[in-house]
Protein backbone atom coordinates (compact mmCIF):
# COMPACT_ATOMS: atom_id res chain seq x y z
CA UNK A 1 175.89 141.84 -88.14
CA UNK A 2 179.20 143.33 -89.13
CA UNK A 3 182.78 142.89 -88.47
CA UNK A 4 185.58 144.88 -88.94
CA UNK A 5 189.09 143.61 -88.63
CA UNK A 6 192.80 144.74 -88.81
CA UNK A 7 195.87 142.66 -88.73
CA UNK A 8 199.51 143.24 -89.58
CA UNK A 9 200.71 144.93 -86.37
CA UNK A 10 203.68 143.73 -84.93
CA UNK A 11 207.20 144.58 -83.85
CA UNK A 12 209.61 146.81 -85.94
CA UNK A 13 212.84 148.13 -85.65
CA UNK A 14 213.02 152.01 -86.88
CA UNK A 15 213.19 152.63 -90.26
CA UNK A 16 210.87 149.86 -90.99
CA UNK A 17 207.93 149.22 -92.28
CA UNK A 18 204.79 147.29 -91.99
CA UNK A 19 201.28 147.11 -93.67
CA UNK A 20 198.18 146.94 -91.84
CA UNK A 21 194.76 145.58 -93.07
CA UNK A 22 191.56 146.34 -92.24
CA UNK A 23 188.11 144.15 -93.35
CA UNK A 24 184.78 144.53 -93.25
CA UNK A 25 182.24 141.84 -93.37
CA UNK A 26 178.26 141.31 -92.77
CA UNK A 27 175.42 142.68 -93.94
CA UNK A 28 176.77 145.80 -96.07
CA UNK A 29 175.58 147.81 -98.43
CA UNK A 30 177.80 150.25 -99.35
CA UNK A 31 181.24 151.98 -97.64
CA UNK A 32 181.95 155.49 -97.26
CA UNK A 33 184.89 156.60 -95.81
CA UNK A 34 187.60 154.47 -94.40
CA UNK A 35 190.08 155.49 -91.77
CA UNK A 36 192.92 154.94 -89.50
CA UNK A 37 193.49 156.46 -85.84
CA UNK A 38 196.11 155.34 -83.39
CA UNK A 39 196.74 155.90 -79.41
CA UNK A 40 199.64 156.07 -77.90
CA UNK A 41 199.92 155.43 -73.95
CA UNK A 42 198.97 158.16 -72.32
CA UNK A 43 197.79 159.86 -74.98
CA UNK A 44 194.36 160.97 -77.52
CA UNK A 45 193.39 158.63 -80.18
CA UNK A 46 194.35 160.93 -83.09
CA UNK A 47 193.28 160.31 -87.05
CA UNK A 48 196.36 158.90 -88.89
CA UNK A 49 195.05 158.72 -92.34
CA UNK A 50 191.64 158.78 -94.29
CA UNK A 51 190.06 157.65 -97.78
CA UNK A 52 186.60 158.51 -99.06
CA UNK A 53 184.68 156.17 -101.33
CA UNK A 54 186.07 158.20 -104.29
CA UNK A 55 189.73 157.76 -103.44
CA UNK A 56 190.19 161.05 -101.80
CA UNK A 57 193.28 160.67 -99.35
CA UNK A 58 194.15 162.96 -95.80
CA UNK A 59 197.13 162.44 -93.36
CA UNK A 60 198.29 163.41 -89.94
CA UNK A 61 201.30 166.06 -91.11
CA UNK A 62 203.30 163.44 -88.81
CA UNK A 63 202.80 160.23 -91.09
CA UNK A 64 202.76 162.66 -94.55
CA UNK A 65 205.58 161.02 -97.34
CA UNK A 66 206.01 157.84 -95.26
CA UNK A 67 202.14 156.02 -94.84
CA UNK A 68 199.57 154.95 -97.47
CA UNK A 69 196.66 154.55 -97.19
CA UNK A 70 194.47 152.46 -100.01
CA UNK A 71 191.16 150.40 -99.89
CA UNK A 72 190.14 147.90 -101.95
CA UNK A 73 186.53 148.25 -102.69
CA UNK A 74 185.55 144.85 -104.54
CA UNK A 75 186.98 143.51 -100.60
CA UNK A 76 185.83 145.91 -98.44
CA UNK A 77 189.14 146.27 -97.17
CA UNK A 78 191.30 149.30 -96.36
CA UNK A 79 195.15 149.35 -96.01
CA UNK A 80 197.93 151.23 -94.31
CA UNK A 81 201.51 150.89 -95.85
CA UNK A 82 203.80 152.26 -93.37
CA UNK A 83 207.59 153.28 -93.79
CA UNK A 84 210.48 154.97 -92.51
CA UNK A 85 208.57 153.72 -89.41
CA UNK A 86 209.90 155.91 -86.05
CA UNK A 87 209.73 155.15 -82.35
CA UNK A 88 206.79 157.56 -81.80
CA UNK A 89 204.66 155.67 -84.18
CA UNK A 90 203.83 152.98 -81.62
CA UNK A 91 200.71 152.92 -80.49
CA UNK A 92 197.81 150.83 -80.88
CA UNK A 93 196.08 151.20 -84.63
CA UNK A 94 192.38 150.79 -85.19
CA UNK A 95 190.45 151.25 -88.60
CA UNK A 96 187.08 153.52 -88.41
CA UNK A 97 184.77 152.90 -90.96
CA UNK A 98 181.92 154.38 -92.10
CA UNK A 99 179.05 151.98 -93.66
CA UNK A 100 175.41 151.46 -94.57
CA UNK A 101 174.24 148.53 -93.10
CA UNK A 102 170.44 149.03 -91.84
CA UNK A 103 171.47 152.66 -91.34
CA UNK A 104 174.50 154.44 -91.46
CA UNK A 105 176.49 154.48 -88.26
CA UNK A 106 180.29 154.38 -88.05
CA UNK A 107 182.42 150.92 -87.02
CA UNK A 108 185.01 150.15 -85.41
CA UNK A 109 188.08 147.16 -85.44
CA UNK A 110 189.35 146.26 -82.04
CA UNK A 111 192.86 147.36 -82.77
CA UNK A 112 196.02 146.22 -83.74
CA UNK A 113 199.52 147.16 -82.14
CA UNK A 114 202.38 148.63 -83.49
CA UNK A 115 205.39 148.94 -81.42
CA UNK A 116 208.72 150.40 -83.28
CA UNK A 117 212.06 149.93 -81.22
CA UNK A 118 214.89 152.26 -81.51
């Protein structure tokens, strides 16, 4: 069994910021890449920000200069600093991540809102 996590949503006003986590836990063997998507009402889930097992980083051209992303490996656990946070950030966040735990197959957390008031 595995679990994957996120907390840290919550309430903002604009030009705030917030940091998300994201854990796995359960029979794992190793992680590959970790991500971030969102979804807005109405809207797509679309990929916020990526890291691969080697560090390698990738952002939405919307979030670029203003989120982080990091994991911490030793934790299985994958972050999201966000700042200079803006009213059309809000949506719901969920972490995607990609594991080998009796096969390799992609999980995902249940989701954590962010809402960001003007």
């Amino acid at each position: 069994q595995v679990q994957v996590v996120e907390s840290g949503g919550g309430l903002v006003q604009a030009g705030g910021s917030l940091r998300l986590s994201c854990g796995a836990s359960g029979s794992i063997l190793s992680i590959n890449g970790m991500a971030w998507y969102r979804q807005a009402p109405g809207k797509q889930r679309e990929l916020v920000a990526s890291i691969s097992s080697t560090g390698s980083t990738n952002y939405a051209d919307s979030v670029k200069g203003r989120f982080t992303i990091s994991r911490d490996n030793a934790k299985n656990t994958v972050y999201l600093q966000m700042n200079s946070l803006k009213s059309e950030d809000t949506a719901v966040y969920y972490c995607n991540v990609l594991l080998v735990a009796g096969g390799i197959r992609v999980y995902w957390g249940q989701g954590t809102q962010v809402t960001v008031s003007p």
